[in-house]
C-alpha atoms as a PDB file:
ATOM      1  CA  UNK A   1      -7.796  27.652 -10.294  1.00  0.00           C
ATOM      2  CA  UNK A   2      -4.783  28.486 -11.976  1.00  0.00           C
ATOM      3  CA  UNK A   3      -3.029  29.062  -8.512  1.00  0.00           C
ATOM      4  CA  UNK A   4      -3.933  25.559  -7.286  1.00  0.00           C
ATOM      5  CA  UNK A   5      -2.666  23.977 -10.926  1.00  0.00           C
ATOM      6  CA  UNK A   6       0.609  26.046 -10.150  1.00  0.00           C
ATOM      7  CA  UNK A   7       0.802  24.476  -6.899  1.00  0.00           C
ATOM      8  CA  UNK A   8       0.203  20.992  -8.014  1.00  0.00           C
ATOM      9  CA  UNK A   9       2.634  21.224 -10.778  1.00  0.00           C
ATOM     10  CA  UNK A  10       5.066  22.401  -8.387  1.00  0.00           C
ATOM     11  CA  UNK A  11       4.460  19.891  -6.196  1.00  0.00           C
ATOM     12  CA  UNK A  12       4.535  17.117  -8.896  1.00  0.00           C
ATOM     13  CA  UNK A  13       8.008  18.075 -10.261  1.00  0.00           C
ATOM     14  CA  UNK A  14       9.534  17.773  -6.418  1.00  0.00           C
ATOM     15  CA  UNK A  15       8.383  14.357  -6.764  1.00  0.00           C
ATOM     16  CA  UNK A  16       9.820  13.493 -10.218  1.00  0.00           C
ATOM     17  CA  UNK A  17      13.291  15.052  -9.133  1.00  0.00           C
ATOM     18  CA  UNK A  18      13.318  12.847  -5.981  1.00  0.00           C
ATOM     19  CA  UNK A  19      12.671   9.731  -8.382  1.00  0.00           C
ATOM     20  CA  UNK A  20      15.339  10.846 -10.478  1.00  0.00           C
ATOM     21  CA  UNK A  21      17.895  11.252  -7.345  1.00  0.00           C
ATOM     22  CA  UNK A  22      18.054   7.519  -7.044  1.00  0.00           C
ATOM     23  CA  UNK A  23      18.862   6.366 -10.038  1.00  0.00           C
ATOM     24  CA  UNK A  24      19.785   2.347  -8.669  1.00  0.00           C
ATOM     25  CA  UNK A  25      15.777   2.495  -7.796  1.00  0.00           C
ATOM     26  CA  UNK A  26      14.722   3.581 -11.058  1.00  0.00           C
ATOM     27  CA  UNK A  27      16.766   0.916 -12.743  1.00  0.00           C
ATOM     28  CA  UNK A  28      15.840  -1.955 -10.627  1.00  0.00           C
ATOM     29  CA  UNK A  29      11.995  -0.878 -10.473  1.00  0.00           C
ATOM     30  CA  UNK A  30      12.559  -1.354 -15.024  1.00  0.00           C
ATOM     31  CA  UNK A  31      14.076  -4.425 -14.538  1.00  0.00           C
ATOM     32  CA  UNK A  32      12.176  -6.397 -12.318  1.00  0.00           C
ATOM     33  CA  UNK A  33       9.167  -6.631 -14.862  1.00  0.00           C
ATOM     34  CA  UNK A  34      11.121  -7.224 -17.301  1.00  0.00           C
ATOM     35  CA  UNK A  35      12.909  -9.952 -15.759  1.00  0.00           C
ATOM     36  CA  UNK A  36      10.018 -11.661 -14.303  1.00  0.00           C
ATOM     37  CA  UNK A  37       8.125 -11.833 -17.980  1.00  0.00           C
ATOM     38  CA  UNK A  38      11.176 -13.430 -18.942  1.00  0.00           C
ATOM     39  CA  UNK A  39      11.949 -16.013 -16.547  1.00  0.00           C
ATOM     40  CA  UNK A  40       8.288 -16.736 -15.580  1.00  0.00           C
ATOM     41  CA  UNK A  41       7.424 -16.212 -18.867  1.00  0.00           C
ATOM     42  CA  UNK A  42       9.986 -18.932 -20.203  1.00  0.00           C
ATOM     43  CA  UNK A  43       8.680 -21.659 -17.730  1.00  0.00           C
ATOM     44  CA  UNK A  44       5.974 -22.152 -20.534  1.00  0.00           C
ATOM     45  CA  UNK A  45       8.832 -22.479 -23.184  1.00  0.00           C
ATOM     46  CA  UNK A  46       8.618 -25.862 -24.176  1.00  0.00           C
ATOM     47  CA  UNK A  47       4.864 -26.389 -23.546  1.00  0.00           C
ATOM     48  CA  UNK A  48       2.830 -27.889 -26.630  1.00  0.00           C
ATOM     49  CA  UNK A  49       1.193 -25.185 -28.936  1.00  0.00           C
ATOM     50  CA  UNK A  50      -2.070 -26.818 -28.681  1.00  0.00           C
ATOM     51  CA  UNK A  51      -1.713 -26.501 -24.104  1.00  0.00           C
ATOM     52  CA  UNK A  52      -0.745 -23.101 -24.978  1.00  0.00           C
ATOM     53  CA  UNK A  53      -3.593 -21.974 -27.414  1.00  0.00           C
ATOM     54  CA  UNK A  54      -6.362 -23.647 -25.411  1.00  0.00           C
ATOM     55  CA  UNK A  55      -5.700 -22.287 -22.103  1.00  0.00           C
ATOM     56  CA  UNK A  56      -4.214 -18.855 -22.583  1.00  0.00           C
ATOM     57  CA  UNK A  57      -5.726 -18.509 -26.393  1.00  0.00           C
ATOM     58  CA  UNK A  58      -2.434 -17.467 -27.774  1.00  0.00           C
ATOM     59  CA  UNK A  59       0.689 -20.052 -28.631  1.00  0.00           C
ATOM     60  CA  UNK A  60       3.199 -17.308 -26.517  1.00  0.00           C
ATOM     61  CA  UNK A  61       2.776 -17.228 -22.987  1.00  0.00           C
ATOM     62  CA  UNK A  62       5.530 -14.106 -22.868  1.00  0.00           C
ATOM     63  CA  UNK A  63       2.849 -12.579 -25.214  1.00  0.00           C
ATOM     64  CA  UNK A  64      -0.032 -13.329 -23.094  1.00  0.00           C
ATOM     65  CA  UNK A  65       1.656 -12.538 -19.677  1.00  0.00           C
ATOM     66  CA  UNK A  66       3.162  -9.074 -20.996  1.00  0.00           C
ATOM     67  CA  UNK A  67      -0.092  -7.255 -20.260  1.00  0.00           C
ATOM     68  CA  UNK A  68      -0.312  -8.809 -16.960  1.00  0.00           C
ATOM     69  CA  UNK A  69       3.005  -8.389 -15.080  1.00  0.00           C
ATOM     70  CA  UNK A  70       2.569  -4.645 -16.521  1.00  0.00           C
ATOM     71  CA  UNK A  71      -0.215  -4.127 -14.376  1.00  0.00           C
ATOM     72  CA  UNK A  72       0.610  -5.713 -11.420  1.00  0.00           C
ATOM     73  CA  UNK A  73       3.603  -3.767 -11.558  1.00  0.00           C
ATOM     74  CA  UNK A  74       1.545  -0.624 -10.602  1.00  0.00           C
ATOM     75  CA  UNK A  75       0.395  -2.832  -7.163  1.00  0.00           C
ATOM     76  CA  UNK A  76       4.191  -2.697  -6.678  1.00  0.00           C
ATOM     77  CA  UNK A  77       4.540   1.161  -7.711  1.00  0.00           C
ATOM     78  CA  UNK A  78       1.251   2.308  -5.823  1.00  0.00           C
ATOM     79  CA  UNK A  79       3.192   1.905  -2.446  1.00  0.00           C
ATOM     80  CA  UNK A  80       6.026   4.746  -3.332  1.00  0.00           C
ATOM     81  CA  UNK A  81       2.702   6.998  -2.953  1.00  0.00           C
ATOM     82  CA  UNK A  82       2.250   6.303   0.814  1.00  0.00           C
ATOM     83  CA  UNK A  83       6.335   6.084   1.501  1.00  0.00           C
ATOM     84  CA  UNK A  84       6.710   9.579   0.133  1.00  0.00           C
ATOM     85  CA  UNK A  85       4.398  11.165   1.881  1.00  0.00           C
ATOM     86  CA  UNK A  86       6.192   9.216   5.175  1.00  0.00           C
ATOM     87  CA  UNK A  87       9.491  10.671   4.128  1.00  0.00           C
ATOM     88  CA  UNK A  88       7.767  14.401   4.135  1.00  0.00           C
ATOM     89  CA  UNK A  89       6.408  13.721   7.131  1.00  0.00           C
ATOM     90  CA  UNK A  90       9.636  12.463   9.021  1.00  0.00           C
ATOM     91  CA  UNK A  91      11.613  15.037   7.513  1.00  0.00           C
ATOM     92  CA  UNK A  92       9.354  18.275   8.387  1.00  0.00           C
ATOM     93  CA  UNK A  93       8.768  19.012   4.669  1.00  0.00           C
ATOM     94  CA  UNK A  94       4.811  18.513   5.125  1.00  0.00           C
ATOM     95  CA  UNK A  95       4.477  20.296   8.347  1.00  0.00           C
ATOM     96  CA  UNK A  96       6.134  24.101   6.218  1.00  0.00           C
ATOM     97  CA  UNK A  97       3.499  22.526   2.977  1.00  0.00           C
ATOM     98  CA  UNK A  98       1.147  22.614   5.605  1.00  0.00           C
ATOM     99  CA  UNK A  99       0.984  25.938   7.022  1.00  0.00           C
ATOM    100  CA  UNK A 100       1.002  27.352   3.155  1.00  0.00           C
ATOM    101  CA  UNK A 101      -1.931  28.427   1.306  1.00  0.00           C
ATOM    102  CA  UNK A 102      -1.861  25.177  -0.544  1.00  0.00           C
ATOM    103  CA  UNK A 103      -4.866  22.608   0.004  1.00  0.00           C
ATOM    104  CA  UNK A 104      -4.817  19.324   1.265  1.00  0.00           C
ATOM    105  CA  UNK A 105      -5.682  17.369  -1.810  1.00  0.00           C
ATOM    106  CA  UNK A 106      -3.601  18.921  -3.853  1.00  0.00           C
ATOM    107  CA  UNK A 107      -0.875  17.468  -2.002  1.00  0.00           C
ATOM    108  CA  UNK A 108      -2.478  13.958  -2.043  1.00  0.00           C
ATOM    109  CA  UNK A 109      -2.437  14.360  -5.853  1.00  0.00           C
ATOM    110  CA  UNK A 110       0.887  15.540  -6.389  1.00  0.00           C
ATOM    111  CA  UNK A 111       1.725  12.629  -4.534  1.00  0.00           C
ATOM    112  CA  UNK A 112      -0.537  10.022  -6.493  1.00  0.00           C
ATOM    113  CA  UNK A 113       0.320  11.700  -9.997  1.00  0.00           C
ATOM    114  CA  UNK A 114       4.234  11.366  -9.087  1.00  0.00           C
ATOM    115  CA  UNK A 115       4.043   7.278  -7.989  1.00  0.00           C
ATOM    116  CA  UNK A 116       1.636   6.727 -11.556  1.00  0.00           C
ATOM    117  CA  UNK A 117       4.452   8.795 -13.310  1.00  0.00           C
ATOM    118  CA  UNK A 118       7.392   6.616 -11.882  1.00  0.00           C
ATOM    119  CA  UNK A 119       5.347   3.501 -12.887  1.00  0.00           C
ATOM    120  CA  UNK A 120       5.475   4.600 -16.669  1.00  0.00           C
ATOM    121  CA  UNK A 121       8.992   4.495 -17.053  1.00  0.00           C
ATOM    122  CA  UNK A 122       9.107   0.731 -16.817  1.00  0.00           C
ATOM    123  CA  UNK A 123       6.636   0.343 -19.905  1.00  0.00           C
ATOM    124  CA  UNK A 124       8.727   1.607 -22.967  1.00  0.00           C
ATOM    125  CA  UNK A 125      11.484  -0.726 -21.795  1.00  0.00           C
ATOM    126  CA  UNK A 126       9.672  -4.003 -21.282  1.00  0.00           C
ATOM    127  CA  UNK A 127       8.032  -3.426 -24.900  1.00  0.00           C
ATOM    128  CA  UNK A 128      11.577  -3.143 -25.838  1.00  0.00           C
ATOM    129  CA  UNK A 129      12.534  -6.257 -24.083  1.00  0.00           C
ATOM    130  CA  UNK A 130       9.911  -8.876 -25.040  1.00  0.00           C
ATOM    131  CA  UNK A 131      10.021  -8.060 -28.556  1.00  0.00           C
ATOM    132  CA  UNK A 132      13.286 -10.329 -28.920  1.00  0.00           C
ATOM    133  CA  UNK A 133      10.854 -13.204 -27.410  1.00  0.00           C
ATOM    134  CA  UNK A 134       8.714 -12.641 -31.005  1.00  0.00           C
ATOM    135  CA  UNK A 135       6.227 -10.649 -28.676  1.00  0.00           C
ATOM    136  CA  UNK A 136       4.453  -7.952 -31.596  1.00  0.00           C
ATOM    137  CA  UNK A 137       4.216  -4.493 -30.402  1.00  0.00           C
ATOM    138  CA  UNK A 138       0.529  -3.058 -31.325  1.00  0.00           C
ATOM    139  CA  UNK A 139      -0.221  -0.247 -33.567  1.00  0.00           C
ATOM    140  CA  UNK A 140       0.670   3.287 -32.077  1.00  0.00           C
ATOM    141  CA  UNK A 141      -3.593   3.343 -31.399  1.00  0.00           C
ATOM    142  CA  UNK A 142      -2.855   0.160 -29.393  1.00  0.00           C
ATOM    143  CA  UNK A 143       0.059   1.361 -27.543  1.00  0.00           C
ATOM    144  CA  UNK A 144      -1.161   4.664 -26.365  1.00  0.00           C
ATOM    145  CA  UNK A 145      -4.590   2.887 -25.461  1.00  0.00           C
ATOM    146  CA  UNK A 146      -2.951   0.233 -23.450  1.00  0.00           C
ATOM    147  CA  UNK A 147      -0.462   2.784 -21.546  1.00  0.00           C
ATOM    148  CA  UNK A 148      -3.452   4.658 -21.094  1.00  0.00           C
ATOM    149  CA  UNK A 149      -4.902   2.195 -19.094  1.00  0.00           C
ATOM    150  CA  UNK A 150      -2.246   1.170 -17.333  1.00  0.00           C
ATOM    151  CA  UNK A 151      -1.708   4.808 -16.246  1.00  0.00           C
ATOM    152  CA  UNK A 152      -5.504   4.547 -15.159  1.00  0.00           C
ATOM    153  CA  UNK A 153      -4.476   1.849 -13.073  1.00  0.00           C
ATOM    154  CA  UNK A 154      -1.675   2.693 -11.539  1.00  0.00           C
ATOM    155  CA  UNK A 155      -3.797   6.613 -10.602  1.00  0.00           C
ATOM    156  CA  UNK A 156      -6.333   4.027  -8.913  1.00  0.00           C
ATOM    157  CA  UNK A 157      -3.622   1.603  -6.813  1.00  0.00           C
ATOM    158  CA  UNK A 158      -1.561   5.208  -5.203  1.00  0.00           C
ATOM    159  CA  UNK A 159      -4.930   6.277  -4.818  1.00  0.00           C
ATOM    160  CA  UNK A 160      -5.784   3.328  -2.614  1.00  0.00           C
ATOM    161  CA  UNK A 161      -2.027   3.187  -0.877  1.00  0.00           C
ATOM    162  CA  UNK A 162      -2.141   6.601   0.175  1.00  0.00           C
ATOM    163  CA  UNK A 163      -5.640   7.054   1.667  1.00  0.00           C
ATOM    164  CA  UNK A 164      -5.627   3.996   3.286  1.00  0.00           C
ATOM    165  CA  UNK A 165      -1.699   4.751   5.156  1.00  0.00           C
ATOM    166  CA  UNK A 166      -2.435   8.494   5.501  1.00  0.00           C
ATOM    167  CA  UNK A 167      -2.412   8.873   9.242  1.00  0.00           C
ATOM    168  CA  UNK A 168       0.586   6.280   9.813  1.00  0.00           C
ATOM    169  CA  UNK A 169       4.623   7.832  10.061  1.00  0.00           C
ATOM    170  CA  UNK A 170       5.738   4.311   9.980  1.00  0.00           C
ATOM    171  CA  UNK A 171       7.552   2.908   7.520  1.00  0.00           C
ATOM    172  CA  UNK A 172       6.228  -0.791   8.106  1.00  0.00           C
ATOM    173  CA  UNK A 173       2.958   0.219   7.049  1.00  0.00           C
ATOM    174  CA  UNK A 174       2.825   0.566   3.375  1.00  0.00           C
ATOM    175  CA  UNK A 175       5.221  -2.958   3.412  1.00  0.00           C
ATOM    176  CA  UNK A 176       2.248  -3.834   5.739  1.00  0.00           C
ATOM    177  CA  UNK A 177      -0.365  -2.679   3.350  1.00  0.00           C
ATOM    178  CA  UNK A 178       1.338  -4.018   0.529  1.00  0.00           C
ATOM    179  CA  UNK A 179       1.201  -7.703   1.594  1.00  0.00           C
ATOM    180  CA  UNK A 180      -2.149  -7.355   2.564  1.00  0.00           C
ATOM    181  CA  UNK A 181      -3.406  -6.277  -0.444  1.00  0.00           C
ATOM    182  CA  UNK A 182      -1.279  -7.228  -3.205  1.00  0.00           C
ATOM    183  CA  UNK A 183      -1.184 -10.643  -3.570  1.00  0.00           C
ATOM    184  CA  UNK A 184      -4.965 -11.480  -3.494  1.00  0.00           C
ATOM    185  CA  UNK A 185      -4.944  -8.360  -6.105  1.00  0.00           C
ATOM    186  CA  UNK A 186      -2.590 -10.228  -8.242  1.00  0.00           C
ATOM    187  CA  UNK A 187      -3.239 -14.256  -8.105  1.00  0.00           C
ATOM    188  CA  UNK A 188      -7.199 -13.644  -8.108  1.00  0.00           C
ATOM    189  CA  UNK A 189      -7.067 -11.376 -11.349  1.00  0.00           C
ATOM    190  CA  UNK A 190      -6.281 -12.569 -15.306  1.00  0.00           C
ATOM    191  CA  UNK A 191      -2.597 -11.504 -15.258  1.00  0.00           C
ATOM    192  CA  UNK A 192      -1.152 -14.713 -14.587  1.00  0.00           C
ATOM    193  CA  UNK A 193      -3.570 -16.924 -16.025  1.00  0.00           C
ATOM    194  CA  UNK A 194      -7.479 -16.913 -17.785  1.00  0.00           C
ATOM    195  CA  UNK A 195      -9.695 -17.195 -14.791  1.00  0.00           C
ATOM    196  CA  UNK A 196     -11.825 -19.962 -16.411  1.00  0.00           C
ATOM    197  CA  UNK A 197     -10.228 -22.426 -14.092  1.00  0.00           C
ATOM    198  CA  UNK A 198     -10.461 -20.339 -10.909  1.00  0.00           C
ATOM    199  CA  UNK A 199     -12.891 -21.678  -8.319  1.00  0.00           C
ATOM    200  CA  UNK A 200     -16.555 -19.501  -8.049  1.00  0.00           C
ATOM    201  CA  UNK A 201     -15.306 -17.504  -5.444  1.00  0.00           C
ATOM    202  CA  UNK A 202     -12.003 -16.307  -6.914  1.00  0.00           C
ATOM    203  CA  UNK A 203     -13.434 -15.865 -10.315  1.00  0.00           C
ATOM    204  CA  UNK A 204     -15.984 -13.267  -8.382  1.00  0.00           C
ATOM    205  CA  UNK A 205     -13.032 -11.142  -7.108  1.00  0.00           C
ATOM    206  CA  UNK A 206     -11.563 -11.568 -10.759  1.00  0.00           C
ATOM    207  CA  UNK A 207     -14.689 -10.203 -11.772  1.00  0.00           C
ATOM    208  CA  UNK A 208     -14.097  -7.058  -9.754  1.00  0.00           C
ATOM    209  CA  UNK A 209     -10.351  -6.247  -9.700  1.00  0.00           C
ATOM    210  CA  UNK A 210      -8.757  -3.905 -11.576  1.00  0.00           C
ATOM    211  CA  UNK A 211      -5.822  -5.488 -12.145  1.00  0.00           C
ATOM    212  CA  UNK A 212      -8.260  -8.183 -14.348  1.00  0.00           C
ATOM    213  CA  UNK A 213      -9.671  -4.851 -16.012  1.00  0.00           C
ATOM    214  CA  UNK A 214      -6.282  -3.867 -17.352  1.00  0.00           C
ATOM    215  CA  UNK A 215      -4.895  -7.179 -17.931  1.00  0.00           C
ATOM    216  CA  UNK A 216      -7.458  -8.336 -19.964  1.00  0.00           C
ATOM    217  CA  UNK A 217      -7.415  -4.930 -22.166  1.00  0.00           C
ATOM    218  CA  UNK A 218      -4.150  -4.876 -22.727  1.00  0.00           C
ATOM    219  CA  UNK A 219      -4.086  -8.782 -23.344  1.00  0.00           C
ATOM    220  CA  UNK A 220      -6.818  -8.148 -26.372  1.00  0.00           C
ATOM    221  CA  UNK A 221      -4.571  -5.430 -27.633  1.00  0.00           C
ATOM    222  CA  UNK A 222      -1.287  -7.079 -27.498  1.00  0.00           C
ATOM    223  CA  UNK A 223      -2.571 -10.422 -28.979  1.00  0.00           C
ATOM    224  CA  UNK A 224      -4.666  -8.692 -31.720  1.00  0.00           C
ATOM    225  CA  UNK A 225      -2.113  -6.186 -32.728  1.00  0.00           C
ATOM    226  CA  UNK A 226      -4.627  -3.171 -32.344  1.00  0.00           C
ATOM    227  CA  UNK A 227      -8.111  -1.713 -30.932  1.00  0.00           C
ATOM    228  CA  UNK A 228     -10.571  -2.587 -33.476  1.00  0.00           C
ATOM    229  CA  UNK A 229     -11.501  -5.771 -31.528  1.00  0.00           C
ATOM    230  CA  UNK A 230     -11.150  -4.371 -27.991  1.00  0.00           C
ATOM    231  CA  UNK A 231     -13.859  -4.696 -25.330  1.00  0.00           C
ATOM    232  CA  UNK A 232     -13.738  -1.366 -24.421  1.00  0.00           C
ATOM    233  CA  UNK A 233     -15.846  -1.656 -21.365  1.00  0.00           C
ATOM    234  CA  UNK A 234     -12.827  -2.879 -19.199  1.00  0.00           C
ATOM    235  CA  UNK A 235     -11.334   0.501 -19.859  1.00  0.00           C
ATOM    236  CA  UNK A 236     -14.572   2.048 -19.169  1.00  0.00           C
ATOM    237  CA  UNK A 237     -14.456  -0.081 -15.574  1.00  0.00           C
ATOM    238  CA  UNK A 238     -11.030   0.744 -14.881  1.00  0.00           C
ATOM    239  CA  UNK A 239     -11.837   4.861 -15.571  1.00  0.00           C
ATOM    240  CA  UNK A 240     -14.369   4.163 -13.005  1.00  0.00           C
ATOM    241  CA  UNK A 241     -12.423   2.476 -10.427  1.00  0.00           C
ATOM    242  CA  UNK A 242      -9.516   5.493 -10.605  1.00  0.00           C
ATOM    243  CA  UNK A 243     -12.255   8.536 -10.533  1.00  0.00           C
ATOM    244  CA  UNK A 244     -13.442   6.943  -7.373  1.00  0.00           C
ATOM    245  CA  UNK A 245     -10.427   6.072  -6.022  1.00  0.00           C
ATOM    246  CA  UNK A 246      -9.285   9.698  -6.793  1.00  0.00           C
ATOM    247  CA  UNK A 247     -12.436  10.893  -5.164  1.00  0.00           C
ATOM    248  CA  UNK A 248     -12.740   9.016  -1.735  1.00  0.00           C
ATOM    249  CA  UNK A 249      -8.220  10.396  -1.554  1.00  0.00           C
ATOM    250  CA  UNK A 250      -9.067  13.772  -1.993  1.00  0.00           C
ATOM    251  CA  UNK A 251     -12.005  13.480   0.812  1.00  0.00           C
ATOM    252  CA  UNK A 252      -9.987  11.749   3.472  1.00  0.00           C
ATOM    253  CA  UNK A 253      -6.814  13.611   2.571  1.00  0.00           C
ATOM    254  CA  UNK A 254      -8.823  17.009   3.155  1.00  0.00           C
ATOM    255  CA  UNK A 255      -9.950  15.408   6.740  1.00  0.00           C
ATOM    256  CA  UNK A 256      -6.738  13.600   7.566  1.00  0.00           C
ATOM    257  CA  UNK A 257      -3.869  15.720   7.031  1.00  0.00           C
ATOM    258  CA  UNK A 258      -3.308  18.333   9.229  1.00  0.00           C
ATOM    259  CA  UNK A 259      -0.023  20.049  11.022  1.00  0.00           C
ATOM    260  CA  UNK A 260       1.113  18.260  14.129  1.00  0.00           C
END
């Protein structure tokens, strides 16, 4: 046990260094967020209070989107899982991982904890940001529960990305991937708008994605200012969602990679 933890911590921190040797990504994968809340966000500027409380219950769309546009970030971040383990593989660097003692999903995690890690650094600075917008930052209890679940999230999305572009050495096929399974994943979920007005069928995938589950959570947190009026059963769906995500990796990752 403690030999495999050693492993995946060594394993992790090669990942975090390689995030850290391109600092021009890191900056732009902050800003983007960021950015979009406040330009998308600002389209509902001049909207009347009374538009703005009845269809996103809350008289600041900025406020109400925040939440959102932090969780389909992690659609966005899931994909680094899959093009790092592409990089290892063009380079050789899985092939001598490989033929080590260490097993195959501790690689796929290493991998999946390093993409949800990257994803984080984006949150303290939008919080930051939309606070001069007269967004209110929750309660520490608020925060943590809401980055929490956002970390959840982003665990489930690499999770997803990696198992599903595990075989593939091409680069196209996370971008691929990505297309395929974003956008659905993003305009059929709450982040962007209440799904009251959605037609039946998109308010059953709505229902079921997991960018809806952390959305919504982190919109009752953010609008509230803390947990005491939370459902907490969309952070009990979204703990679901990442454990099997996790599990169905670590399967396919034991049966998939292997030294070519």
């Amino acid at each position: 046990m403690i030999k495999a933890l050693n492993q995946l911590s060594g394993l992790y921190v090669r990942e975090i260094k390689t995030t850290f040797r391109s600092p021009a990504i890191i900056v732009l994968s902050i800003v983007q967020p960021l950015l979009w809340i406040i330009f998308f966000g600002s389209s509902f500027a001049s909207a009347p209070r009374s538009f703005l409380e009845d269809f996103f219950h809350t008289d600041n769309y900025i406020a109400f989107l925040l939440a959102g546009q932090l969780s389909t970030s992690m659609l966005f971040v899931g994909m680094f899982s899959s093009l790092s383990l592409i990089q290892d593989k063009k380079s050789g660097y899985l092939r001598r991982i490989l033929v080590t003692p260490t097993s195959n999903h501790t690689i796929f995690l290493s991998k999946v904890l390093g993409a949800s890690t990257r994803g984080m650094l984006q949150v303290p600075i939008v919080f930051v940001g939309v606070m001069l917008f007269g967004v209110h930052i929750p309660d520490i209890f608020g925060i943590t529960a809401f980055v929490a679940s956002l970390f959840l999230l982003s665990l489930g999305l690499s999770s997803v990305y990696l198992f599903l572009t595990m075989k593939s050495s091409d680069w196209q096929i996370p971008t691929v991937v990505a297309n395929f399974i974003n956008l659905p994943l993003m305009f059929a979920s709450t982040a962007l708008f209440t799904s009251e007005n959605f037609p039946p069928w998109m308010q059953t995938i709505s229902n079921m994605n997991p960018v809806s589950f952390s959305s919504t959570f982190g919109r009752e947190i953010i609008i509230s200012g803390s947990i005491a009026s939370v459902n907490w059963m969309y952070f009990f769906y979204l703990f679901i969602f990442t454990t099997s995500m996790l599990l169905i990796g670590v399967l396919i990752a034991n049966k998939t990679l292997k030294i070519d």
